[in-house]
Protein backbone atom coordinates (compact mmCIF):
# COMPACT_ATOMS: atom_id res chain seq x y z
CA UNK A 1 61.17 -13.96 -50.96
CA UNK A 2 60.92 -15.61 -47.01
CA UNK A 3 60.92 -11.73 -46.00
CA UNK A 4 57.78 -11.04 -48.38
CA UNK A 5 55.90 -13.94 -46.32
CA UNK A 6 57.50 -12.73 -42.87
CA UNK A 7 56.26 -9.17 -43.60
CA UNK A 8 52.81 -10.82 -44.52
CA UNK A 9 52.33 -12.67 -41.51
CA UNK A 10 53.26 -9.69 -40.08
CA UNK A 11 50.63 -7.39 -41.44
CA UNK A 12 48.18 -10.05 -40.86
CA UNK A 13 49.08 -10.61 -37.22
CA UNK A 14 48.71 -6.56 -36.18
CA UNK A 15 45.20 -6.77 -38.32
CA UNK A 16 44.09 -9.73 -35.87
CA UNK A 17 45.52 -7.78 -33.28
CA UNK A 18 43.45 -4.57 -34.24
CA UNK A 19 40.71 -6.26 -34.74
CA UNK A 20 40.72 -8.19 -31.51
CA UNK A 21 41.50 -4.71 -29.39
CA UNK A 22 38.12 -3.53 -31.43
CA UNK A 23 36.01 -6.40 -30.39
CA UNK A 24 37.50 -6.71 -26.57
CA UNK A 25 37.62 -2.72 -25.98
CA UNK A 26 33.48 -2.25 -26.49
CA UNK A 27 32.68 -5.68 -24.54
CA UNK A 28 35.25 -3.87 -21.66
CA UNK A 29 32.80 -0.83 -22.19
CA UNK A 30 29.32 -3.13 -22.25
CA UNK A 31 30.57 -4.73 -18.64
CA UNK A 32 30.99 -1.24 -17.28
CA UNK A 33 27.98 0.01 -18.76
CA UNK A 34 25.83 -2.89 -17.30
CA UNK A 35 27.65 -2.68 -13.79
CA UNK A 36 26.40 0.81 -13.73
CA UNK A 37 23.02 -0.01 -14.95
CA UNK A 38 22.58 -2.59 -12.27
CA UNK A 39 24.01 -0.10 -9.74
CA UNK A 40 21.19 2.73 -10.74
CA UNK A 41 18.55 -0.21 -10.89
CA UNK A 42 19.34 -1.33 -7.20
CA UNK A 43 18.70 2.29 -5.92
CA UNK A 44 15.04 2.28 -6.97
CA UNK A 45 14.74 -1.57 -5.62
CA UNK A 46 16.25 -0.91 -2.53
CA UNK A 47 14.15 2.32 -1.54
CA UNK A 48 10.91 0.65 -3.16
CA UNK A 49 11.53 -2.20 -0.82
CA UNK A 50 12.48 -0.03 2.56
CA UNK A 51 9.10 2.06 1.61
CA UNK A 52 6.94 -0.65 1.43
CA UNK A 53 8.58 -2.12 5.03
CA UNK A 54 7.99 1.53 6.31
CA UNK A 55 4.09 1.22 4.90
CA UNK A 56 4.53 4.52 3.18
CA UNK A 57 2.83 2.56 0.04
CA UNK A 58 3.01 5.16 -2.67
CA UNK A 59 6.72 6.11 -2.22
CA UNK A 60 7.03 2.23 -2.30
CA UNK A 61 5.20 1.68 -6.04
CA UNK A 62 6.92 5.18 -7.02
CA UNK A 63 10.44 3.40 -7.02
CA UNK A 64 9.06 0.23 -7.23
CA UNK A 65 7.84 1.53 -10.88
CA UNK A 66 10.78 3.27 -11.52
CA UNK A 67 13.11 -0.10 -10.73
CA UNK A 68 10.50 -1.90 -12.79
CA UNK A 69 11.19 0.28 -15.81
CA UNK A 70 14.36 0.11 -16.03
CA UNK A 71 14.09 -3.87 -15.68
CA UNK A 72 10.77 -4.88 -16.97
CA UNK A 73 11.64 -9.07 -16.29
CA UNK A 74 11.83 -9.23 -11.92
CA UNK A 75 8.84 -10.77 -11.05
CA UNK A 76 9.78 -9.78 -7.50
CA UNK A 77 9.39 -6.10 -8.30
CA UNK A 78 6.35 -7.05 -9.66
CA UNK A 79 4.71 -9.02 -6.86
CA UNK A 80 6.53 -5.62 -3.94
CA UNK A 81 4.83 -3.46 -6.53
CA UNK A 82 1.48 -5.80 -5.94
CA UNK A 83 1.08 -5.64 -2.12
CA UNK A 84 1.82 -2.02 -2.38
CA UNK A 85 -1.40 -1.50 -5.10
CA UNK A 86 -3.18 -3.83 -2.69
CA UNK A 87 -2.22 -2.08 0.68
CA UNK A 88 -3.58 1.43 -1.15
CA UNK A 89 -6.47 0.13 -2.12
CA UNK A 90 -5.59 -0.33 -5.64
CA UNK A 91 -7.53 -3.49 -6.53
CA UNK A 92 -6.84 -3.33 -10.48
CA UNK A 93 -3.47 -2.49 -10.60
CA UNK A 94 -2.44 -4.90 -7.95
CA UNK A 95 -4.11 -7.88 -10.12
CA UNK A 96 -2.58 -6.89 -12.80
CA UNK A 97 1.12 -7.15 -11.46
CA UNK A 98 -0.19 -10.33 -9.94
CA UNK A 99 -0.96 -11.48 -13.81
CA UNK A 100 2.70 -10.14 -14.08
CA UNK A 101 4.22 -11.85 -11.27
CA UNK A 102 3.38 -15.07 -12.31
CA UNK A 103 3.57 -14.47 -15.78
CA UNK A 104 7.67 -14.21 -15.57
CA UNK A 105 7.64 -16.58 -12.59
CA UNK A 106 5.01 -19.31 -12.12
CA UNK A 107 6.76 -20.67 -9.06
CA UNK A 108 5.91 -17.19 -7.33
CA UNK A 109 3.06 -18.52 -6.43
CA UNK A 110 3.97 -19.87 -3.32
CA UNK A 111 4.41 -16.33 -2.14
CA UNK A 112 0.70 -15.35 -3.27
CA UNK A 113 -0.49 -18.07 -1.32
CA UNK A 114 1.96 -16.95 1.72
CA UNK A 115 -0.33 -13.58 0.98
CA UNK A 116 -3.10 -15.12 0.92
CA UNK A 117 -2.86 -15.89 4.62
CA UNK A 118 -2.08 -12.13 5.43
CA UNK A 119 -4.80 -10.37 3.48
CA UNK A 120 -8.00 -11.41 1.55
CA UNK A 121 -7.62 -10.65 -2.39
CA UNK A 122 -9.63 -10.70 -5.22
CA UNK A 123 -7.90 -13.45 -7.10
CA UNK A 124 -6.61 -13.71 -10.59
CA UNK A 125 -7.45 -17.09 -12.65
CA UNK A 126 -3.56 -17.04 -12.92
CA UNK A 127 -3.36 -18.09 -9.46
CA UNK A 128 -4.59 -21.25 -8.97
CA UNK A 129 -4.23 -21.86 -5.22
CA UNK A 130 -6.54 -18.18 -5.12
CA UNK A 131 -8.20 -18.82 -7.61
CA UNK A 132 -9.36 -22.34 -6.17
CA UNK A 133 -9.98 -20.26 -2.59
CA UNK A 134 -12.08 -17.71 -3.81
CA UNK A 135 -14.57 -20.04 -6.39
CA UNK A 136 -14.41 -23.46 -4.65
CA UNK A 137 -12.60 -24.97 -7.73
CA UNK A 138 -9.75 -26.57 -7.39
């Protein structure tokens, strides 16, 4: 009978062992996956970010969208994106990734004010600093 229980444990050891190789294979898979799907997202950020430093503005919201897509929660991306709307003239669409911006990062806006100095902007209520600047309230 102690080889019916040895040939048991057996059985059930390879099934852990399957099952484990079935769990650790896919997460092997998801870490490759998401290494190349940070890869391809970097492209987009990288040009985006050389195209705005170059002033070529719609190139820079072009990839600047595209990185934005593919990772809808930088608020970074969102506030490039912004200056580029703003530096073509694109009043609505740059508030509104303003509203973004400090949506997924309230702390951004430090770097609105920092924009503040550069340009004059029609301010969000979202940002208070601008917001307190353009209406006298504070």
């Amino acid at each position: 009978m102690g080889s019916l229980q040895d040939l048991h444990r057996l059985l059930l050891s390879l099934s852990l062992l399957f099952v484990c190789l079935l769990i650790i294979r896919p997460a092997a898979s998801s870490a490759g996956d998401f290494a190349a799907t940070y890869k391809a997202y970097r492209g987009p950020v990288q040009f985006g970010n050389e195209y705005l430093q170059k002033g070529d503005y719609q190139r820079a919201i072009s990839y600047l969208t595209k990185a934005i897509e593919m990772s809808p929660f930088e608020a970074m991306q969102y506030f490039n994106r912004d200056f580029a709307f703003y530096k073509s003239g694109k009043m609505k669409e740059a508030e509104e990734d303003v509203d973004k911006t400090l949506i997924l990062d309230p702390r951004m806006v430090n770097l609105q004010a920092v924009f503040l100095n550069i340009a004059s902007f029609r301010c969000s209520p979202r940002m208070p600093l601008c917001f307190s600047r353009s209406t006298g309230r504070g």
